[in-house]
PDB file of N, CA and C in Angstrom:
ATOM      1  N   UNK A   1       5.318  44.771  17.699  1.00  0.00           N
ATOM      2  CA  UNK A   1       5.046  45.925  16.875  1.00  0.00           C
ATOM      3  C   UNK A   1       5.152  47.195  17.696  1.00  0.00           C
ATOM      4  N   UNK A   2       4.544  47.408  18.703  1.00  0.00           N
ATOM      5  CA  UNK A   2       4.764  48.267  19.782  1.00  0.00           C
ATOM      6  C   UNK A   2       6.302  49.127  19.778  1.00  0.00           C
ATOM      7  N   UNK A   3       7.626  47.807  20.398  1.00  0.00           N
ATOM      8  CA  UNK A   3       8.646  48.452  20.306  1.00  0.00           C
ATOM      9  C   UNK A   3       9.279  49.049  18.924  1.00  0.00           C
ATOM     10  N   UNK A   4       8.979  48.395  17.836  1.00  0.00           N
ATOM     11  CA  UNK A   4       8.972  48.979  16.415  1.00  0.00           C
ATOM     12  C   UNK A   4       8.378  50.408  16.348  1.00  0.00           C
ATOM     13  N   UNK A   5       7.660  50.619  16.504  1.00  0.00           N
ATOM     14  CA  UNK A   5       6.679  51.411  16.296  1.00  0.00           C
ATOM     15  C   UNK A   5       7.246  53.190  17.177  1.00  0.00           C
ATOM     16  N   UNK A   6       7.724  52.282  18.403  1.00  0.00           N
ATOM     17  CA  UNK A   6       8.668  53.222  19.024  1.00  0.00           C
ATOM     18  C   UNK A   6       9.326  53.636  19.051  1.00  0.00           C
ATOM     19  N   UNK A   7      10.520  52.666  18.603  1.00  0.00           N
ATOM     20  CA  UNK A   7      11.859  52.796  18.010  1.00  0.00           C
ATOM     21  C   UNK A   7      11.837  53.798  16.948  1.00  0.00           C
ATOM     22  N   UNK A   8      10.773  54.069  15.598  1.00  0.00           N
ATOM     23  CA  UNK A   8      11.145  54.362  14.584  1.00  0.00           C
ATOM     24  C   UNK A   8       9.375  55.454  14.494  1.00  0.00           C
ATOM     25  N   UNK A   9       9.687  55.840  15.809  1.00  0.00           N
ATOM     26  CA  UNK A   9       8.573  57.111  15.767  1.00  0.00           C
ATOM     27  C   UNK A   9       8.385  58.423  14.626  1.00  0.00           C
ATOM     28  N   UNK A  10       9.620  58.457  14.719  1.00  0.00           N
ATOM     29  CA  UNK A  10      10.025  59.639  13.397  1.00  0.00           C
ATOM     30  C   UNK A  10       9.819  59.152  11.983  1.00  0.00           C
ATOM     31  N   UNK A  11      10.076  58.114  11.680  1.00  0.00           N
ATOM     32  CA  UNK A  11       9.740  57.513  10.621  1.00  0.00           C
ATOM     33  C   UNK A  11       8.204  56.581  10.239  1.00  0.00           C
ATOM     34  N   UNK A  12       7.510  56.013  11.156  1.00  0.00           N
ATOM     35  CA  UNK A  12       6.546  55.000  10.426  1.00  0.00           C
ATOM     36  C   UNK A  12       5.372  55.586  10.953  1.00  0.00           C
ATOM     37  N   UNK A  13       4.529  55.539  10.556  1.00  0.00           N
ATOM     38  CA  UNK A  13       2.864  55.712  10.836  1.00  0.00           C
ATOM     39  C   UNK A  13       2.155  54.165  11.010  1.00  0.00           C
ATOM     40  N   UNK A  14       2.397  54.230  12.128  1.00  0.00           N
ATOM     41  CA  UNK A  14       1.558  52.534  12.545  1.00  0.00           C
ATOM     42  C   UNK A  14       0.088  52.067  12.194  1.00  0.00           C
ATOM     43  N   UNK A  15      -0.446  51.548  11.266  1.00  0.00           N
ATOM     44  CA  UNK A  15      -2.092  51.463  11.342  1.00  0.00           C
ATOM     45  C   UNK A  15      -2.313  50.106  11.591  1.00  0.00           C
ATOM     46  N   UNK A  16      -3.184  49.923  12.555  1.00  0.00           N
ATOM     47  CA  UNK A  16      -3.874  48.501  12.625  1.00  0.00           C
ATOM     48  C   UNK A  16      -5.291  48.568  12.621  1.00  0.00           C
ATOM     49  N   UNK A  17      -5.511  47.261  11.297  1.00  0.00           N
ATOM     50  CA  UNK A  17      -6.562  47.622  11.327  1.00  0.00           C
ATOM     51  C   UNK A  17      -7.608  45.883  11.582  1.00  0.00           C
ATOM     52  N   UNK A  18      -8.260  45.532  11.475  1.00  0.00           N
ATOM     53  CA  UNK A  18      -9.927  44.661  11.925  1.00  0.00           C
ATOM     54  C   UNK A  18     -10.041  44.334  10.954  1.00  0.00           C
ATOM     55  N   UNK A  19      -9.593  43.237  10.151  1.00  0.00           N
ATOM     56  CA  UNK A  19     -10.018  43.415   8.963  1.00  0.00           C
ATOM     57  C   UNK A  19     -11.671  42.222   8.835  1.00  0.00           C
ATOM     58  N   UNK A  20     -11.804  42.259  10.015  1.00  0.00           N
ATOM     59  CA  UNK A  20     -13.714  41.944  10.069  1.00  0.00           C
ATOM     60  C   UNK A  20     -14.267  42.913  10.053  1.00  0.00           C
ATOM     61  N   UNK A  21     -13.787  44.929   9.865  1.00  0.00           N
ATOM     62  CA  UNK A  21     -14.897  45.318   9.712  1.00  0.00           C
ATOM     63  C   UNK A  21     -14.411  46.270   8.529  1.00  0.00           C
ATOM     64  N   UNK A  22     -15.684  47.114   8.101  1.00  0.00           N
ATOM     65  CA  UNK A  22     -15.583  47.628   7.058  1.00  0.00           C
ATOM     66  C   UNK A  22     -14.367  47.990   6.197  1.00  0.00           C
ATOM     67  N   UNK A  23     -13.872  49.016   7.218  1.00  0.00           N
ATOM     68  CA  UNK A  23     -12.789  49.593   6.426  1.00  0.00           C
ATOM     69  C   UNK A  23     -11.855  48.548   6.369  1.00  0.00           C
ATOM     70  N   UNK A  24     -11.472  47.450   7.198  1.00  0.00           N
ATOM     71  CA  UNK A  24     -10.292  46.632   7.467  1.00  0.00           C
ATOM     72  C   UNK A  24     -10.348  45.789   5.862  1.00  0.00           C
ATOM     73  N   UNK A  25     -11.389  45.583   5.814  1.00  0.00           N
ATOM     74  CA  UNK A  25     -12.159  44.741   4.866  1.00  0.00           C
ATOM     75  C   UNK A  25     -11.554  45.426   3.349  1.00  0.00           C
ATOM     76  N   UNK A  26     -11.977  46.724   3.444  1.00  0.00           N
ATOM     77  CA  UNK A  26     -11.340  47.114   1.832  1.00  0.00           C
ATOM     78  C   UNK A  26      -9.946  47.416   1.598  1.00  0.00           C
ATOM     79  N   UNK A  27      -9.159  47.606   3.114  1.00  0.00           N
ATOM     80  CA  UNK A  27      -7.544  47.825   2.883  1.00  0.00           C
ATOM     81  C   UNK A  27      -7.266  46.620   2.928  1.00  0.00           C
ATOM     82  N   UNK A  28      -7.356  45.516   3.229  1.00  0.00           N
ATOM     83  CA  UNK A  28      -7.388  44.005   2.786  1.00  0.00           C
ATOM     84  C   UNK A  28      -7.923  43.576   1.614  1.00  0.00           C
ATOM     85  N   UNK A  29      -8.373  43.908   0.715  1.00  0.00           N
ATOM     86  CA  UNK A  29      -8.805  43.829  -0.229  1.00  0.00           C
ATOM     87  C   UNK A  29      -7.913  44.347  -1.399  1.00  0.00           C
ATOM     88  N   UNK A  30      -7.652  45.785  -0.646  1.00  0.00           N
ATOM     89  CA  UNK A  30      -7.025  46.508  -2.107  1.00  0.00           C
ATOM     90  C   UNK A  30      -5.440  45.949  -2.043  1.00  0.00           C
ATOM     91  N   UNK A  31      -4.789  45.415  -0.786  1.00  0.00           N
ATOM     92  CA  UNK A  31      -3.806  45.474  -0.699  1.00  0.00           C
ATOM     93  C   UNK A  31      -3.272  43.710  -0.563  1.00  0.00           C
ATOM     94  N   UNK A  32      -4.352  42.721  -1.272  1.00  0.00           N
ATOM     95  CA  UNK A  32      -4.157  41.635  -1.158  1.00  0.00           C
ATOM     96  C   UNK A  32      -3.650  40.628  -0.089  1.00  0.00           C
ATOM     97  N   UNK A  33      -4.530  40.822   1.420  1.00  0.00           N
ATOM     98  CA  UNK A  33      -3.837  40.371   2.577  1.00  0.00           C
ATOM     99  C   UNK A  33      -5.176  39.356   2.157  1.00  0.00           C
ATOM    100  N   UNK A  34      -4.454  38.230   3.073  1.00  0.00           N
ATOM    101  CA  UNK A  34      -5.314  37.411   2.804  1.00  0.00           C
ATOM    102  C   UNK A  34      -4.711  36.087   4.283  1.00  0.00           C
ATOM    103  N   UNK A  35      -4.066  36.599   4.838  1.00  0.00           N
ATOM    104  CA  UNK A  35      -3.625  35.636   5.978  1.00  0.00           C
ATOM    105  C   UNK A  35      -3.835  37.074   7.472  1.00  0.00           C
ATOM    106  N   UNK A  36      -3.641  36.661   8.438  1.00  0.00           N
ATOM    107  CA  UNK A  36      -3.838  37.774   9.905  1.00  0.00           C
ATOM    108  C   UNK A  36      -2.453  37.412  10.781  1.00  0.00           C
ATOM    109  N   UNK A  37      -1.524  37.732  10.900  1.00  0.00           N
ATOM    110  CA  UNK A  37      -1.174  38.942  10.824  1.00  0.00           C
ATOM    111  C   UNK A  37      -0.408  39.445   9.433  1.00  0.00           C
ATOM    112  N   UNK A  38      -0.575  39.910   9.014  1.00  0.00           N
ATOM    113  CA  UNK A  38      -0.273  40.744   7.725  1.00  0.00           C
ATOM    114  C   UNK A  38       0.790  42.087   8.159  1.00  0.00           C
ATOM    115  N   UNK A  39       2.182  42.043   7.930  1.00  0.00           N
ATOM    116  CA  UNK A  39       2.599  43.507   7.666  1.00  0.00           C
ATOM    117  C   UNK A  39       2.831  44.176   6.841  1.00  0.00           C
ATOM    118  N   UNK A  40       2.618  45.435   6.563  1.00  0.00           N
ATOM    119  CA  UNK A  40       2.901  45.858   4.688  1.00  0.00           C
ATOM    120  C   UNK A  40       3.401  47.357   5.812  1.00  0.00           C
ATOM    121  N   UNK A  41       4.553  47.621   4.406  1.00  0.00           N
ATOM    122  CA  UNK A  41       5.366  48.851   4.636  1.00  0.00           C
ATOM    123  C   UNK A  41       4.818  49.549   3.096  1.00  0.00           C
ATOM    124  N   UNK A  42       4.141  50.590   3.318  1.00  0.00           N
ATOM    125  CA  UNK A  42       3.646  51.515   1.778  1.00  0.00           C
ATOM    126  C   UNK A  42       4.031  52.937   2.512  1.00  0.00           C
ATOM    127  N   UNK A  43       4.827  53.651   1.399  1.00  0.00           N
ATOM    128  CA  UNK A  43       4.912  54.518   1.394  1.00  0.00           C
ATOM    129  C   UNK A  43       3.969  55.628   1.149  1.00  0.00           C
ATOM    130  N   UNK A  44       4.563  57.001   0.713  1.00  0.00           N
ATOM    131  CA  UNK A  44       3.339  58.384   1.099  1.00  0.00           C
ATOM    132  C   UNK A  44       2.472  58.638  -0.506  1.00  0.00           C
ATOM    133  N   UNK A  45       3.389  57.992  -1.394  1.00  0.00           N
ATOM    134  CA  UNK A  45       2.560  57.103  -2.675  1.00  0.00           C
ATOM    135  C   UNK A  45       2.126  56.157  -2.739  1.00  0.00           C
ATOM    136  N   UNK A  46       1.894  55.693  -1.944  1.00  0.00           N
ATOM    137  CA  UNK A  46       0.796  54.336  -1.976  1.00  0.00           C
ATOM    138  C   UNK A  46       1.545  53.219  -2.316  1.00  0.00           C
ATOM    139  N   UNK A  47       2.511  53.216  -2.745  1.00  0.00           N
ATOM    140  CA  UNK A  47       3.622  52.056  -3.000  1.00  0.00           C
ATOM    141  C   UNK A  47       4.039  51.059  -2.073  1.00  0.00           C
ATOM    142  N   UNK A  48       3.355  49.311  -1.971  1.00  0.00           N
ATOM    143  CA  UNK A  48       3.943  49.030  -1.136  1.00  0.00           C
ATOM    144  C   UNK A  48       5.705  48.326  -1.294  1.00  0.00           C
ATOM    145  N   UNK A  49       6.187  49.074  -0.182  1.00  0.00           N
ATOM    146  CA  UNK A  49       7.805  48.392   0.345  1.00  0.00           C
ATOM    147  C   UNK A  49       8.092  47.200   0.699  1.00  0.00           C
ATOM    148  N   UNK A  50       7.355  46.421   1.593  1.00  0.00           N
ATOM    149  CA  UNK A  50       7.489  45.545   2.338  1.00  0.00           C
ATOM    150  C   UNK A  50       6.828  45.194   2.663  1.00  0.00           C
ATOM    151  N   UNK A  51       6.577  43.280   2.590  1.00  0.00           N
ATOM    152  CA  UNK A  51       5.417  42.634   3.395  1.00  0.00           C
ATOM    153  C   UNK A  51       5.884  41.423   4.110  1.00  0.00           C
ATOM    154  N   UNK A  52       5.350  41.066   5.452  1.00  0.00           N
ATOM    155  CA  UNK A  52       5.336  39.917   5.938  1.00  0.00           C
ATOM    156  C   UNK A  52       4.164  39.484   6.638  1.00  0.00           C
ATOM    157  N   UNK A  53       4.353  38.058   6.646  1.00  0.00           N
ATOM    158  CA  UNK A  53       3.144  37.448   7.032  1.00  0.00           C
ATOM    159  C   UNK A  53       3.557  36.836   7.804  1.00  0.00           C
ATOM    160  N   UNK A  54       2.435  36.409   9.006  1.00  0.00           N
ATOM    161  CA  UNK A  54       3.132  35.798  10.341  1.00  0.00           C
ATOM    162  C   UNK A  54       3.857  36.939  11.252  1.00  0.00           C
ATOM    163  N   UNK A  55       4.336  35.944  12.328  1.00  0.00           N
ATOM    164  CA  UNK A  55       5.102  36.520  13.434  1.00  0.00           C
ATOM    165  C   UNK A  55       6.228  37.681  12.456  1.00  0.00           C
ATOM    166  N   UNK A  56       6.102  38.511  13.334  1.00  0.00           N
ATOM    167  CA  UNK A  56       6.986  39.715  12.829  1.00  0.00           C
ATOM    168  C   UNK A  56       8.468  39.558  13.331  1.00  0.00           C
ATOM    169  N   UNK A  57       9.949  40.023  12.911  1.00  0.00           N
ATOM    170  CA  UNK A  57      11.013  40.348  12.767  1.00  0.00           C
ATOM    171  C   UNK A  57      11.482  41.319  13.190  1.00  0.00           C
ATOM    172  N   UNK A  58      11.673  41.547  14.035  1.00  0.00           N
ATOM    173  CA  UNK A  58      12.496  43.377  14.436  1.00  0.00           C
ATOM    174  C   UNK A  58      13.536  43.359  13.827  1.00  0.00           C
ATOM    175  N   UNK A  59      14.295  42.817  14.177  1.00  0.00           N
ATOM    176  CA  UNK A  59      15.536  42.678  13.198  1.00  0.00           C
ATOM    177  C   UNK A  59      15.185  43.203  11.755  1.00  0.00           C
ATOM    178  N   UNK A  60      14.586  42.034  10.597  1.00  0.00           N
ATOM    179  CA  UNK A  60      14.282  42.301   9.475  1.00  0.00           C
ATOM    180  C   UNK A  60      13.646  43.776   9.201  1.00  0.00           C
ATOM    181  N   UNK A  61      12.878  43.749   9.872  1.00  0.00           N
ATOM    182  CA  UNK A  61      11.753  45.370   9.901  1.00  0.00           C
ATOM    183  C   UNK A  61      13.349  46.302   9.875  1.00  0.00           C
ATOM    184  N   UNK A  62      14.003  46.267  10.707  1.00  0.00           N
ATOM    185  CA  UNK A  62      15.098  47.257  11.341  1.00  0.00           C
ATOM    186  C   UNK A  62      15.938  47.218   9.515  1.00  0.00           C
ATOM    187  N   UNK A  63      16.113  46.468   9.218  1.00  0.00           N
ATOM    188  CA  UNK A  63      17.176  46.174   8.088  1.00  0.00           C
ATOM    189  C   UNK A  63      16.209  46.648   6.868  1.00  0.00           C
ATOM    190  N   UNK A  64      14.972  46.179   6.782  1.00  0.00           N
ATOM    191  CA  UNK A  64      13.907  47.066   5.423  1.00  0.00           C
ATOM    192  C   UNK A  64      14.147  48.702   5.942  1.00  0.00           C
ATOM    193  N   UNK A  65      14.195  49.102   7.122  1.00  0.00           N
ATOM    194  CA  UNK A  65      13.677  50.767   7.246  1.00  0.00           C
ATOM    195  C   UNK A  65      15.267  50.680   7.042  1.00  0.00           C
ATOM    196  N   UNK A  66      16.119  50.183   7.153  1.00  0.00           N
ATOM    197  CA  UNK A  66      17.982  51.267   6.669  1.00  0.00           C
ATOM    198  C   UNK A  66      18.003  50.947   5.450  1.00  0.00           C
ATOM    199  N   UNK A  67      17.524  50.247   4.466  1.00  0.00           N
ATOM    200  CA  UNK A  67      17.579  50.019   2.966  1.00  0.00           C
ATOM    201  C   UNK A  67      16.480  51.148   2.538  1.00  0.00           C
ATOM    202  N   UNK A  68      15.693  51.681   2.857  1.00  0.00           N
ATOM    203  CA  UNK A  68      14.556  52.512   2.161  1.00  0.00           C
ATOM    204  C   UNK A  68      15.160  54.119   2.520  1.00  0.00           C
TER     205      UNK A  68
END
């Protein structure tokens, strides 16, 4: 996630969150995660784009951010 995160500085706002504590707890909640690691791509409307579960994809991630 790191090099993602780097790569596409101009574009993504990285949040990680705990979802053992409070707040982690209700953005897991509202956003139906229910496995760890969880990725969701939501836009600046609240819309989510993209989700994966499990080990993450650079590749794939790379190919969701040139389709959006």
């Amino acid at each position: 996630m790191d090099g993602i995160e780097s790569e596409h500085e101009d574009e993504l706002i990285v949040i990680r969150l705990n979802i053992q504590e409070p707040v982690g707890k209700a953005v897991a909640e509202r956003f139906d995660f229910r496995y760890t690691p969880t990725f969701v791509f939501i836009d600046a409307a609240g819309n989510e784009l993209w989700r994966q579960v499990g080990a993450i994809d650079p590749q794939a991630v790379n190919r969701s951010l040139e389709g959006q």
